[in-house]
N, C-alpha and C. Protein backbone atom coordinates (compact mmCIF):
# COMPACT_ATOMS: atom_id res chain seq x y z
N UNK A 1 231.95 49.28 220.84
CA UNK A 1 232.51 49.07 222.18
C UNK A 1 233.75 49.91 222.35
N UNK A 2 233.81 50.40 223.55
CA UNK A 2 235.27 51.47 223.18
C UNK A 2 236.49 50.29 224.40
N UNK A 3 237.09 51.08 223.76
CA UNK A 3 238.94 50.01 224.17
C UNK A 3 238.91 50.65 224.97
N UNK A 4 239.99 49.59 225.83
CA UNK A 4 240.22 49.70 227.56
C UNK A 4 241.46 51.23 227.40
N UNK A 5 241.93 51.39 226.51
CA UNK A 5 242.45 53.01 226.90
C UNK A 5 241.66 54.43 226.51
N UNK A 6 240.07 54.47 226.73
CA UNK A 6 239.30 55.16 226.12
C UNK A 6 239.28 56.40 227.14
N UNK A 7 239.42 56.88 226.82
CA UNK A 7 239.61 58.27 228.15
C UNK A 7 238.25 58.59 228.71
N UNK A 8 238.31 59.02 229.87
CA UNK A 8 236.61 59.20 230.83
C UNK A 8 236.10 60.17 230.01
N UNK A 9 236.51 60.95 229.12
CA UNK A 9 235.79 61.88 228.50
C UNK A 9 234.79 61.31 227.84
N UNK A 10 235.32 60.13 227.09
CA UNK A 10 234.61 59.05 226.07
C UNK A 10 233.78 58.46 227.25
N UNK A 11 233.32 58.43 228.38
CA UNK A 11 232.63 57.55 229.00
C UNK A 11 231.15 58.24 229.36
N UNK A 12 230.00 57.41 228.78
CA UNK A 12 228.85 57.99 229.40
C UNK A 12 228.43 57.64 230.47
N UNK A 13 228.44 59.14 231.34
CA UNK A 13 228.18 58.79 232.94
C UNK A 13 227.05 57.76 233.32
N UNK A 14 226.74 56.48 233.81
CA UNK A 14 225.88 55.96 234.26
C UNK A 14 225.60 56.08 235.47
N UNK A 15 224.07 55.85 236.28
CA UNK A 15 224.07 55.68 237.56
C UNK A 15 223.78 53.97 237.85
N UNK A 16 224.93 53.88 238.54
CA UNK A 16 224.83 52.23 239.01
C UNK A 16 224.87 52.14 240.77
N UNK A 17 224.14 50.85 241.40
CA UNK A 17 223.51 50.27 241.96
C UNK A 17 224.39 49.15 242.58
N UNK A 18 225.58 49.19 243.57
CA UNK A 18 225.59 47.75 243.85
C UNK A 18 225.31 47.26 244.94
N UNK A 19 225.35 45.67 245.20
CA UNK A 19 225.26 45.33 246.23
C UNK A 19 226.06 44.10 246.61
N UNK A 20 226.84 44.54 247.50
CA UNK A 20 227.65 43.26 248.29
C UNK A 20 227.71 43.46 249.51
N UNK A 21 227.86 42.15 250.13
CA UNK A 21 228.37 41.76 251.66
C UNK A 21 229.87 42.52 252.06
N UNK A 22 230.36 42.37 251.02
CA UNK A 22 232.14 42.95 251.82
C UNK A 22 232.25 44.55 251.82
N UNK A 23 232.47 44.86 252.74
CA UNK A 23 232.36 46.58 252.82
C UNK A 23 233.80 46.83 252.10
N UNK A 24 235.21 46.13 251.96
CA UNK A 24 236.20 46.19 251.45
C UNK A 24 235.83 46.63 250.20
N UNK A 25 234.63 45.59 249.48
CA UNK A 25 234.78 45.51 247.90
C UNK A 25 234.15 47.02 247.35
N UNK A 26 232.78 47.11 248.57
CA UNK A 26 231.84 48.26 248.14
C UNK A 26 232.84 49.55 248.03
N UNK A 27 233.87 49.80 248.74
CA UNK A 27 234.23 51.08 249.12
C UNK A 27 235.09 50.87 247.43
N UNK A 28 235.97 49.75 247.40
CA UNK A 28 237.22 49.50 246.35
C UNK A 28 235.67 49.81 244.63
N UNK A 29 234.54 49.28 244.68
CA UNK A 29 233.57 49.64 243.52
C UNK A 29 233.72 51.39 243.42
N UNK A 30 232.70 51.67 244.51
CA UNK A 30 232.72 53.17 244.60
C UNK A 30 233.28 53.94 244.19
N UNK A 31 234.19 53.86 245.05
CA UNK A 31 235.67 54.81 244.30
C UNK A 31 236.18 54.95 242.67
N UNK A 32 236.54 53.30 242.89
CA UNK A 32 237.07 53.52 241.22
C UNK A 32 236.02 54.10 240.40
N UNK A 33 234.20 53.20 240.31
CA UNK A 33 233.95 53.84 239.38
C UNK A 33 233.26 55.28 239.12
N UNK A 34 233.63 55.87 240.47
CA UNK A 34 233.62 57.26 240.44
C UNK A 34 234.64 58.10 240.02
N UNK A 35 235.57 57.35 240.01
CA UNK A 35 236.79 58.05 239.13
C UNK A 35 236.72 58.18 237.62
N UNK A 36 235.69 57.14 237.30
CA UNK A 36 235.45 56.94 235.78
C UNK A 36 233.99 58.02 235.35
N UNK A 37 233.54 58.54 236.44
CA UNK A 37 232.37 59.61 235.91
C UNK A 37 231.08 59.08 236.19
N UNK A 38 230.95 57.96 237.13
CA UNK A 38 229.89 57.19 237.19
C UNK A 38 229.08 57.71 238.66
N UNK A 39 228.24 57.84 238.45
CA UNK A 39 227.15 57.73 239.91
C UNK A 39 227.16 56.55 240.70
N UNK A 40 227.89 56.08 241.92
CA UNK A 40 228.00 54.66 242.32
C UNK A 40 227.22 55.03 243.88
N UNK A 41 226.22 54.07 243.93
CA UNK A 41 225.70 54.45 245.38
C UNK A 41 226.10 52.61 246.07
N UNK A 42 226.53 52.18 246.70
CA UNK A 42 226.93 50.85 247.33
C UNK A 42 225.60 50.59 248.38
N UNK A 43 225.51 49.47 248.57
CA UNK A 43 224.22 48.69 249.61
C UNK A 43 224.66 47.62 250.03
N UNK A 44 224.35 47.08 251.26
CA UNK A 44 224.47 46.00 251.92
C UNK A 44 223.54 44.57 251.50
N UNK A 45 222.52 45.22 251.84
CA UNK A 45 221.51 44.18 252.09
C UNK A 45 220.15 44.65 250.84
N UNK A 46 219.60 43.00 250.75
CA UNK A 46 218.72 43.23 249.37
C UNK A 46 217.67 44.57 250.05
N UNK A 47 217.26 44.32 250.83
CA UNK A 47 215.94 45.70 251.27
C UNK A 47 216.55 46.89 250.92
N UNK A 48 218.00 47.06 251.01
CA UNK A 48 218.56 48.20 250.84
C UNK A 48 218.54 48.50 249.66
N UNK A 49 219.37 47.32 248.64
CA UNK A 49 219.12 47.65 247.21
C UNK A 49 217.30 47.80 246.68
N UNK A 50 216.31 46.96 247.37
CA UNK A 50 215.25 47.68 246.48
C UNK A 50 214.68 49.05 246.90
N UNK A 51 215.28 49.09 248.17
CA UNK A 51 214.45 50.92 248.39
C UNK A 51 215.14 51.69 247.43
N UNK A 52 216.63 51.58 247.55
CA UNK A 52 217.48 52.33 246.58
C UNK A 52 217.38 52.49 244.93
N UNK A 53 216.94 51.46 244.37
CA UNK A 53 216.98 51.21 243.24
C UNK A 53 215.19 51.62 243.00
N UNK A 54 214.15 51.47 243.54
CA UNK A 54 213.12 52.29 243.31
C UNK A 54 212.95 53.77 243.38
N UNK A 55 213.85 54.31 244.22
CA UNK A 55 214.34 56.19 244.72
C UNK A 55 215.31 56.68 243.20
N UNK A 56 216.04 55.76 242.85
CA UNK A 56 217.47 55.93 241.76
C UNK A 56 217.16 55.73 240.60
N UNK A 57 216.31 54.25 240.14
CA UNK A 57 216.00 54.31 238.65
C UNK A 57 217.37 53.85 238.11
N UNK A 58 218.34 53.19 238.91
CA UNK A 58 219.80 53.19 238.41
C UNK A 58 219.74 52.66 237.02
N UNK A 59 220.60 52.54 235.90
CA UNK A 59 221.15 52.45 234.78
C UNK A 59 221.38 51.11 235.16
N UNK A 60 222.51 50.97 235.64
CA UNK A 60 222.56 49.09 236.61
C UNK A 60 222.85 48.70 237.39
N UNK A 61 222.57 47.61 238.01
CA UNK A 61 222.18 47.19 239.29
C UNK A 61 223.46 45.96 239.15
N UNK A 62 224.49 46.00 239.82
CA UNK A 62 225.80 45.30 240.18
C UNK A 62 225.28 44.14 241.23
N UNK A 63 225.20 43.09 241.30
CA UNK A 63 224.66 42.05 242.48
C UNK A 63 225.79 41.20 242.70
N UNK A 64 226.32 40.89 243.55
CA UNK A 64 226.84 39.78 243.98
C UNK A 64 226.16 38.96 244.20
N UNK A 65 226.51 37.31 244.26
CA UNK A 65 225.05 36.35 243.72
C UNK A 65 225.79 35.40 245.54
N UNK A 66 226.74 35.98 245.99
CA UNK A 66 226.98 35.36 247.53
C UNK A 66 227.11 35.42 248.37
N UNK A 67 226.41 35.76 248.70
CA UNK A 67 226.59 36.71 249.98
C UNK A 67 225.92 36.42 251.51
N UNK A 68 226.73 35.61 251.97
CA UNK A 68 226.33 34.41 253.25
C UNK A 68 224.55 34.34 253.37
N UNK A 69 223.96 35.05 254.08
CA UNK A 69 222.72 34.55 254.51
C UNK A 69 221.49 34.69 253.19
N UNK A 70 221.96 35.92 252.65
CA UNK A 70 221.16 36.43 251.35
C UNK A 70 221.71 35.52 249.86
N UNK A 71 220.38 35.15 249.49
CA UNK A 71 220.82 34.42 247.83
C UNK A 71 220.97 35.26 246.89
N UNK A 72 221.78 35.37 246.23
CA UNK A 72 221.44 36.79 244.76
C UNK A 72 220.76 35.56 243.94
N UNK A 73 220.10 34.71 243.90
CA UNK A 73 219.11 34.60 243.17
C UNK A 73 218.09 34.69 243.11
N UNK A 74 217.94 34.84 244.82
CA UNK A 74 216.46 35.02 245.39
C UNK A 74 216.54 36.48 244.66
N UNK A 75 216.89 37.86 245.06
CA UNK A 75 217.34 38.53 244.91
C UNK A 75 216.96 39.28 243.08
N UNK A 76 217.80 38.45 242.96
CA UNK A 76 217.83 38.23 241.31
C UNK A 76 216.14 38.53 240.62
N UNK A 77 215.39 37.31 241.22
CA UNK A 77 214.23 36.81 240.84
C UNK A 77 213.31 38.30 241.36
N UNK A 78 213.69 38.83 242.79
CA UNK A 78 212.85 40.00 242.84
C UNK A 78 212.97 41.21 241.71
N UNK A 79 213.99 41.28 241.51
CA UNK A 79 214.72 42.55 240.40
C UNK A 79 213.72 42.13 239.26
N UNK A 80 213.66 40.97 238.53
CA UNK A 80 213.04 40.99 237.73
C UNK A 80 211.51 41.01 237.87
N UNK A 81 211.14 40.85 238.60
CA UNK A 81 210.11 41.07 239.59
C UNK A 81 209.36 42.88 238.86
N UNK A 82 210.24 43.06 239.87
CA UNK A 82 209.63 44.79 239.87
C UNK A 82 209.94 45.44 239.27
N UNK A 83 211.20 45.21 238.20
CA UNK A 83 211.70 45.78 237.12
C UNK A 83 212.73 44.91 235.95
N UNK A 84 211.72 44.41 235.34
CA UNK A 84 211.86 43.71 233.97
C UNK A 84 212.98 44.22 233.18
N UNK A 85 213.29 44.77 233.16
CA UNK A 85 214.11 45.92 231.85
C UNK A 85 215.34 46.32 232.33
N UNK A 86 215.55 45.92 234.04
CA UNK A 86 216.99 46.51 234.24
C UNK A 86 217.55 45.55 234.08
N UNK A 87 218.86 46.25 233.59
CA UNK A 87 220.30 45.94 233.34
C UNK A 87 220.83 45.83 234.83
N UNK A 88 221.07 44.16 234.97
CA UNK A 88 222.08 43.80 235.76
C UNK A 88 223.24 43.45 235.01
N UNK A 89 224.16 43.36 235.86
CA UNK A 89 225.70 42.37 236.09
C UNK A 89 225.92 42.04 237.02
N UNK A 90 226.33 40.47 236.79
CA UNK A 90 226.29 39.77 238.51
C UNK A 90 227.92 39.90 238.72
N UNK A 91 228.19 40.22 239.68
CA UNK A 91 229.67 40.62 239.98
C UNK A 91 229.78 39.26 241.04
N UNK A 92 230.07 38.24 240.61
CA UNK A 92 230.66 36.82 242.40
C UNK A 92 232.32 36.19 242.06
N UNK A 93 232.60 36.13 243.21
CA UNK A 93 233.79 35.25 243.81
C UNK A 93 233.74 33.69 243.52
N UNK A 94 232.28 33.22 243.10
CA UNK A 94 232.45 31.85 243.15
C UNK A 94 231.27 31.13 242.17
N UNK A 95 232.37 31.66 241.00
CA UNK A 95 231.09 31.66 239.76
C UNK A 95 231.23 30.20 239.38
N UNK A 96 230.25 29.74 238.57
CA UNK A 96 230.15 28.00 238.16
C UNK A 96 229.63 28.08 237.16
N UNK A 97 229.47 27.15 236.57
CA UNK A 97 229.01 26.94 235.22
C UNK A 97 226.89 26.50 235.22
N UNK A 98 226.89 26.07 236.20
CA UNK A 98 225.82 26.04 236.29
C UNK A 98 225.11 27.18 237.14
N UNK A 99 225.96 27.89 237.99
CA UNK A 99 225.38 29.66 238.13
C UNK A 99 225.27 29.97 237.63
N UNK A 100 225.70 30.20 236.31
CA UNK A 100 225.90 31.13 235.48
C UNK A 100 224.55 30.63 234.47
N UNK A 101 224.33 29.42 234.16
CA UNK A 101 223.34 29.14 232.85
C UNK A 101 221.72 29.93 233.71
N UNK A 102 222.09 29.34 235.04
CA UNK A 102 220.53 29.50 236.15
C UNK A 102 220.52 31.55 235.81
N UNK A 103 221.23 32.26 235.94
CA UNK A 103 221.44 33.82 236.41
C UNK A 103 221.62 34.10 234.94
N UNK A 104 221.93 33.47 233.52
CA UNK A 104 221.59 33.87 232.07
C UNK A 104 220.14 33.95 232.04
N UNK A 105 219.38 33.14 232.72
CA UNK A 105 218.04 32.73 232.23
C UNK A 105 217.18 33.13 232.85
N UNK A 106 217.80 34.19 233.64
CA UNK A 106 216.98 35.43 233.94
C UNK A 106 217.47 36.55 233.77
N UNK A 107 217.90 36.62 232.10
CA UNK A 107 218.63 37.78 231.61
C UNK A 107 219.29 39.19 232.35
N UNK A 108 220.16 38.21 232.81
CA UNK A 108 221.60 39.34 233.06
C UNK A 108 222.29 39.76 232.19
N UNK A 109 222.83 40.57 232.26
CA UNK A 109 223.66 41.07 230.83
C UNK A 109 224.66 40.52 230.72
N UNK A 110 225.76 39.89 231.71
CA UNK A 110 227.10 39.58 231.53
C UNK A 110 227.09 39.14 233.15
N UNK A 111 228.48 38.87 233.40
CA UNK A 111 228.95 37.72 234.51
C UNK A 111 230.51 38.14 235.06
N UNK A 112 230.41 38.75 235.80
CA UNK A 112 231.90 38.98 236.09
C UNK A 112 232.54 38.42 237.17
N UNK A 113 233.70 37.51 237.11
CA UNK A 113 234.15 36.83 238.31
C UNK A 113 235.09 37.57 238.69
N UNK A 114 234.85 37.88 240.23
CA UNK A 114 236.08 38.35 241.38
C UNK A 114 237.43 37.17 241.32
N UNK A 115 238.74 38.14 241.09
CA UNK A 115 238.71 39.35 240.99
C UNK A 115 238.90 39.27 239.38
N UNK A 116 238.52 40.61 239.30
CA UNK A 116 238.38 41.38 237.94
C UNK A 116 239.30 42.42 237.49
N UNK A 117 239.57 42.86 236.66
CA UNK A 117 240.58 43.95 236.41
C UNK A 117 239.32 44.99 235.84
N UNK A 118 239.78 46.43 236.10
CA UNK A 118 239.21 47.30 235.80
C UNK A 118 238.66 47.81 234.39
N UNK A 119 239.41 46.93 233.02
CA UNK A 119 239.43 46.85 231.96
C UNK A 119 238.27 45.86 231.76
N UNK A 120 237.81 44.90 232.40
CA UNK A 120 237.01 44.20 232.35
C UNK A 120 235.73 44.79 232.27
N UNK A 121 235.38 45.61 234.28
CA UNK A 121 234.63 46.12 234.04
C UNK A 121 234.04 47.18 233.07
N UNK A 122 235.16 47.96 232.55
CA UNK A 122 235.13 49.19 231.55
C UNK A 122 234.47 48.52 230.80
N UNK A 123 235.05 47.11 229.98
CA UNK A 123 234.82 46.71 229.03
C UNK A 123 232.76 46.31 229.22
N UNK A 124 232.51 46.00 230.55
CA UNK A 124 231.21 45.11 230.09
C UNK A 124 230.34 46.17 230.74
N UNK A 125 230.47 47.31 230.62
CA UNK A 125 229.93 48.99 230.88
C UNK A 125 229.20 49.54 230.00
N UNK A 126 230.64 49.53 229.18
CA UNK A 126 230.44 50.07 227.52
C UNK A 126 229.56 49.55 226.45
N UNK A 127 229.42 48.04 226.66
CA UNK A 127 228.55 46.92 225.97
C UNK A 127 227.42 47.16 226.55
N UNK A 128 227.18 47.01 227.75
CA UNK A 128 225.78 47.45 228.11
C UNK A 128 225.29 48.93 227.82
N UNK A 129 226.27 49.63 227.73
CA UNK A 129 225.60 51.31 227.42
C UNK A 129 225.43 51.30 225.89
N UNK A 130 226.02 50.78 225.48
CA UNK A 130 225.93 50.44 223.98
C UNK A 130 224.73 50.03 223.30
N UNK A 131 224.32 48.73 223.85
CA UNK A 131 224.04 47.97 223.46
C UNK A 131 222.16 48.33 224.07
N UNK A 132 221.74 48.26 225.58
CA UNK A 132 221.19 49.11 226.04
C UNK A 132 220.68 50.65 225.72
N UNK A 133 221.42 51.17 225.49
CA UNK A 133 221.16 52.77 225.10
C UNK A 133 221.21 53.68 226.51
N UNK A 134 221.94 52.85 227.50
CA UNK A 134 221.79 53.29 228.78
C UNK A 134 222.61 54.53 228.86
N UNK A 135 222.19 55.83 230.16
CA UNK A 135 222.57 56.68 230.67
C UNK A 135 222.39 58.05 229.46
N UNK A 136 220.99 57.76 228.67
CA UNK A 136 220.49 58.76 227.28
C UNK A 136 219.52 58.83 228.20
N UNK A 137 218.55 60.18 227.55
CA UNK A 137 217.84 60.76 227.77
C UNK A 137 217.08 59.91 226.47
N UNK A 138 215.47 59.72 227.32
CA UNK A 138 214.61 58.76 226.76
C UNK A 138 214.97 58.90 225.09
N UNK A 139 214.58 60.11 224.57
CA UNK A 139 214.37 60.22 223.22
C UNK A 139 215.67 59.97 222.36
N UNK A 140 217.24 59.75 222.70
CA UNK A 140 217.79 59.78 222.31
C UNK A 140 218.41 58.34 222.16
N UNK A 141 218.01 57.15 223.79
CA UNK A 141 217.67 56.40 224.10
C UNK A 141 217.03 55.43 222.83
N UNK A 142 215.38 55.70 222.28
CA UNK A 142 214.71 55.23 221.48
C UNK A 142 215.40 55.77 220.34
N UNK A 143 215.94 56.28 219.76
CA UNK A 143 216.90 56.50 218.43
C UNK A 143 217.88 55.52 218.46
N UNK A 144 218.47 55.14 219.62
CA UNK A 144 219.17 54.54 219.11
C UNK A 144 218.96 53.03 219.54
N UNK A 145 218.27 52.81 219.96
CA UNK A 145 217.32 51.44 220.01
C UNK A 145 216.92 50.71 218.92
N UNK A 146 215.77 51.73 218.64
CA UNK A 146 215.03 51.49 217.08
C UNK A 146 216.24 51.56 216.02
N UNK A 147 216.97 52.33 215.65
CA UNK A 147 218.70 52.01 214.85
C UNK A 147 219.07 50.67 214.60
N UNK A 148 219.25 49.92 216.36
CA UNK A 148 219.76 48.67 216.17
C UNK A 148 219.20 48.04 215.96
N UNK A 149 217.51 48.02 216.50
CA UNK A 149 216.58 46.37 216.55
C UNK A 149 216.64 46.64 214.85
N UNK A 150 216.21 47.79 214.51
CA UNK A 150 216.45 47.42 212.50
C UNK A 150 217.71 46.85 211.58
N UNK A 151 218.60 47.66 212.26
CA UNK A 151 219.56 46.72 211.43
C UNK A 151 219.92 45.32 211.78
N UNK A 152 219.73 45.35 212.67
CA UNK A 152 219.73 43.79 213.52
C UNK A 152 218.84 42.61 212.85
N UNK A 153 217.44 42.87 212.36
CA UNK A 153 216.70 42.52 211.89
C UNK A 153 216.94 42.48 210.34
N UNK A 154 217.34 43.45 209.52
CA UNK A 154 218.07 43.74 208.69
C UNK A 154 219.04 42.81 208.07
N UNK A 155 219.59 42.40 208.89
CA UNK A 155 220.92 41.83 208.60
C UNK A 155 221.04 40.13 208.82
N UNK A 156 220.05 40.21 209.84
CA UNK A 156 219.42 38.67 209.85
C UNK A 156 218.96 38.19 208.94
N UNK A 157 218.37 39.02 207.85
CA UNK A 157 217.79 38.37 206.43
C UNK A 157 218.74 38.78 205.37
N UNK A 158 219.97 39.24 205.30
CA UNK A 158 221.13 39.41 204.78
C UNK A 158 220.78 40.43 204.23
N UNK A 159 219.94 41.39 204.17
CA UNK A 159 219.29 42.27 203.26
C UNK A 159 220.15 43.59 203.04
N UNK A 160 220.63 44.46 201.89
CA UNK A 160 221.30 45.57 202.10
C UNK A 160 220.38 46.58 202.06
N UNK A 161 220.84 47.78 202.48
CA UNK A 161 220.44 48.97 202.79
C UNK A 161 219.28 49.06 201.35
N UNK A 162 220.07 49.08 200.63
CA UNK A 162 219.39 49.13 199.20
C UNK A 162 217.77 48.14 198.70
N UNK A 163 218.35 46.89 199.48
CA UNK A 163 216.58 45.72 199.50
C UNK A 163 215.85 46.09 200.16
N UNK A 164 216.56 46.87 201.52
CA UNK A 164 214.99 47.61 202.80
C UNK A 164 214.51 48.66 201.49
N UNK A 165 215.40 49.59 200.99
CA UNK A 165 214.64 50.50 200.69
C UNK A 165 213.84 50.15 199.71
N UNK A 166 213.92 49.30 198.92
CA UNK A 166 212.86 48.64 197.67
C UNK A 166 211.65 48.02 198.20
N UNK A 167 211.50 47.60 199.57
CA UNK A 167 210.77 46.83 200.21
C UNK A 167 209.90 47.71 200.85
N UNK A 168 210.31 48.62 201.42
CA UNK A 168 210.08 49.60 202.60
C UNK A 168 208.94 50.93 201.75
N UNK A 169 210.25 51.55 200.55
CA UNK A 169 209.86 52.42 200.37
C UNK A 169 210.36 53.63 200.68
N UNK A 170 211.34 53.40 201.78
CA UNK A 170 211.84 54.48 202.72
C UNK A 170 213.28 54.36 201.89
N UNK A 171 213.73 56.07 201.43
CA UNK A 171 215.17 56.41 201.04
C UNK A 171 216.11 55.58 201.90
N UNK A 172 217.00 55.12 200.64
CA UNK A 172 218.14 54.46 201.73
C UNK A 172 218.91 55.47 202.76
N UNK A 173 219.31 56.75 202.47
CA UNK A 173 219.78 57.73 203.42
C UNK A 173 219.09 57.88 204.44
N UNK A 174 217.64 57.58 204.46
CA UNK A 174 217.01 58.00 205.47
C UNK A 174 216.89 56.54 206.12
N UNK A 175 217.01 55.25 205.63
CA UNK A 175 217.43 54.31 206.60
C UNK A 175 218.69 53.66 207.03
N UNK A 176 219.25 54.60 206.54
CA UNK A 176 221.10 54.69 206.91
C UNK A 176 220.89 55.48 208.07
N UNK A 177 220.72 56.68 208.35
CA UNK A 177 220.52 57.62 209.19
C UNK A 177 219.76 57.18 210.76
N UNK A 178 218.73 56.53 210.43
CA UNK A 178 217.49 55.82 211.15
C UNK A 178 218.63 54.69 211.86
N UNK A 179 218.89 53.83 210.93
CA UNK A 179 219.73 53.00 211.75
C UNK A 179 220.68 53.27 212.41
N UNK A 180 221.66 54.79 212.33
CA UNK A 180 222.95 54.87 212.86
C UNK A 180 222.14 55.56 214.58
N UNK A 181 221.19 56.10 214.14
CA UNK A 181 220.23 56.36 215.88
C UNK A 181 220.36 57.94 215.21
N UNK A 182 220.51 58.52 214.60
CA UNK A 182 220.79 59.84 214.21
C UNK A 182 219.57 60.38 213.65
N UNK A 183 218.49 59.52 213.42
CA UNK A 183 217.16 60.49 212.92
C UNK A 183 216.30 59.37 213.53
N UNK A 184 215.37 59.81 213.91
CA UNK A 184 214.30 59.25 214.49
C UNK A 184 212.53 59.01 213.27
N UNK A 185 212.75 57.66 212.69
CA UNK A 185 211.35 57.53 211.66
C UNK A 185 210.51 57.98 212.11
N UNK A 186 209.77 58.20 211.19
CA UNK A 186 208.24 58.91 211.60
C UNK A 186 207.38 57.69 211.42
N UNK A 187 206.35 57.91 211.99
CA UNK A 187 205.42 56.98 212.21
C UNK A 187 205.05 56.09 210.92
N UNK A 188 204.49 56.46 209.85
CA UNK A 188 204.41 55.77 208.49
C UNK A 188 206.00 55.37 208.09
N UNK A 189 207.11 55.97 208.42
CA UNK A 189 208.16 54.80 207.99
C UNK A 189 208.31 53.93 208.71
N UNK A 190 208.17 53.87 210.07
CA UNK A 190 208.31 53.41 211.06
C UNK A 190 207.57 51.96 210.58
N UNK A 191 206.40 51.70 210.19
CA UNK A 191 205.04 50.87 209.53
C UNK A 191 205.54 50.49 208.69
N UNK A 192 206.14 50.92 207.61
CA UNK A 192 206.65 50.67 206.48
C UNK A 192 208.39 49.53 206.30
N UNK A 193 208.85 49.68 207.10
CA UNK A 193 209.99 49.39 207.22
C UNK A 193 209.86 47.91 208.34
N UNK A 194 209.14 48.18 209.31
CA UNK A 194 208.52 46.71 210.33
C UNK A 194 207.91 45.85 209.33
N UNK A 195 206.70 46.45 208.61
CA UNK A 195 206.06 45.73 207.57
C UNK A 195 206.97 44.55 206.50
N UNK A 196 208.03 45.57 206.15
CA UNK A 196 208.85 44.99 205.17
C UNK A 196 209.84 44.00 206.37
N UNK A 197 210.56 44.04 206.88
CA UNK A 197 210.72 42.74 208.03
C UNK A 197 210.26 42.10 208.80
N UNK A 198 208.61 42.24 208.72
CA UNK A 198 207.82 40.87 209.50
C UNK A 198 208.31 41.21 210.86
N UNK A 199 208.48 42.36 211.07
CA UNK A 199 208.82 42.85 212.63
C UNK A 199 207.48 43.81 213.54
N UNK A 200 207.14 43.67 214.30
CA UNK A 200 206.59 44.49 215.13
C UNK A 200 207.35 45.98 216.40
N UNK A 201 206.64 47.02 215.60
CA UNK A 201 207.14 48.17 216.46
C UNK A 201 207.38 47.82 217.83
N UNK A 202 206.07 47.24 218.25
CA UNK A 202 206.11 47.02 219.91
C UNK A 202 206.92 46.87 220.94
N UNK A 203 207.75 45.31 219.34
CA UNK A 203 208.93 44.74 220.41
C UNK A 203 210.16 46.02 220.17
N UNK A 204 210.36 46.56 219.34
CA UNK A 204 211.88 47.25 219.53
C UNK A 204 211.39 48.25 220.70
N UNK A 205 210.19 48.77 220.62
CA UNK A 205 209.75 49.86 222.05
C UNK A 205 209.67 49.67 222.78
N UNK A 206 209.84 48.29 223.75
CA UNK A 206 210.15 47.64 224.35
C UNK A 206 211.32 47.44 224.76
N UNK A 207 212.18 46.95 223.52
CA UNK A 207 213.96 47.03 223.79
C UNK A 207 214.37 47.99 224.32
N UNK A 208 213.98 49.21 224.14
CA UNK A 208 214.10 50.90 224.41
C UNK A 208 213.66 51.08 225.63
N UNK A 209 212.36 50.46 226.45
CA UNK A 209 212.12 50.43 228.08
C UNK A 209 211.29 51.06 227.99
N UNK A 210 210.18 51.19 226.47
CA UNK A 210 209.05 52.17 226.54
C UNK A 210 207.82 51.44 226.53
C-alpha cells in the first residue's frame, strides 16, 4: 500500500467512474482526482453510469448509495448484474452499520463516508490497485494476481517457500519470482504448484477478471 505522501509519479493512473446527485461533489471528485493522474469521468443518474461504464470498462466505479429518488442499492445490484468483477467503492454521507453489512455482501471493496480527506481516498485507491491488479495491462494484471492468490494460499497453510518447492517440484526462485508477479508459471508449474495446495487454477483466473 503506498503512504499518503507518495508522489503522483508513484500513482497508477486508473480510469474511474462516479456517480452522485450533488454536482458540487462531482466537480470537487473530478478535479482532485485528476490532479492525481486519474481518468475521472462524473454521472448523474444510474442510466448514465451504465451507458458510461459499458463505453469505459472503468477500473472503478465510485457510487454514492443516496441519492434522493435513485437507491445505490438498486443500483448496486445492477453493477453486479452486468459486471461481476468490478471494483466498486461506495462513497455516502449517511453511512450505517447496517448499510454497510447489506453493500459488503455484494462485494464492494471498501466504504467511504462523506466527508473524507484526500488521504483516505489515496489510501483505498492504492489497496484496490494493489490488491486488484487494477489499471495493468491484462498480462501483467494476471502476474500479479496469480503471485498473490499463491502466496495467499501459501501462507494459509503456514507453508515456506522451501515446503511449496518440495511439494510442487517447482525451484524455490522460480516460486519466489512467480509470487512477487515478476515471472509468469508455465502451464505444468502452474498444475504443479495448485496441485500441491488443493487449489484450482480457475479460481485465481478469475481473481485476475479472466
Amino acid at each position: 500500500m503506498q503512504s499518503s505522501s507518495a508522489s503522483s509519479s508513484q500513482v497508477i493512473p486508473l480510469t474511474i467512474l462516479s456517480l452522485d446527485d450533488d454536482a458540487d461533489f462531482r466537480e470537487y471528485i473530478a478535479g482532485t482526482l485528476k490532479t492525481e493522474g486519474h481518468a475521472v469521468t462524473t454521472v448523474a443518474s444510474p442510466e448514465e453510469l451504465f451507458r458510461r461504464a459499458g463505453e469505459l470498462q472503468p477500473d472503478v466505479i465510485m457510487l454514492d448509495m443516496k441519492m434522493g429518488k435513485h437507491a445505490g442499492e438498486d443500483v448496486l445490484r445492477e453493477i453486479r448484474t452486468r459486471w461481476p468483477k468490478q471494483c466498486v467503492i461506495v462513497v455516502t454521507g449517511y453511512p450505517s452499520l447496517d448499510s454497510m453489512r447489506d453493500t459488503f455482501k455484494q462485494d464492494v471493496f471498501d466504504y467511504i463516508a462523506k466527508p473524507f480527506s484526500m488521504d483516505d481516498m489515496r489510501r483505498v485507491l492504492s489497496q484496490a490497485t494493489e490488491q486488484l491488479g487494477l489499471g495493468q495491462r491484462p498480462m501483467d494484471r494476471l502476474r500479479s494476481v496469480l503471485g498473490r492468490q499463491i502466496r495467499l494460499a501459501r501462507t494459509e497453510r503456514g507453508w515456506t517457500l522451501r515446503e511449496l518447492s518440495e511439494l510442487s517440484s517447482v525451484s524455490v526462485s522460480q516460486l519466489s519470482s512467480i509470487e512477487r508477479g515478476t515471472h509468469l508459471p508455465s502451464v505444468e508449474s502452474l498444475v504443479a504448484i495448485s496441485l500441491a495446495l488443493e487449489s484450482r487454477p480457475s479460481d485465481w483466473f478469475a481473481a485476475a477478471g479472466f
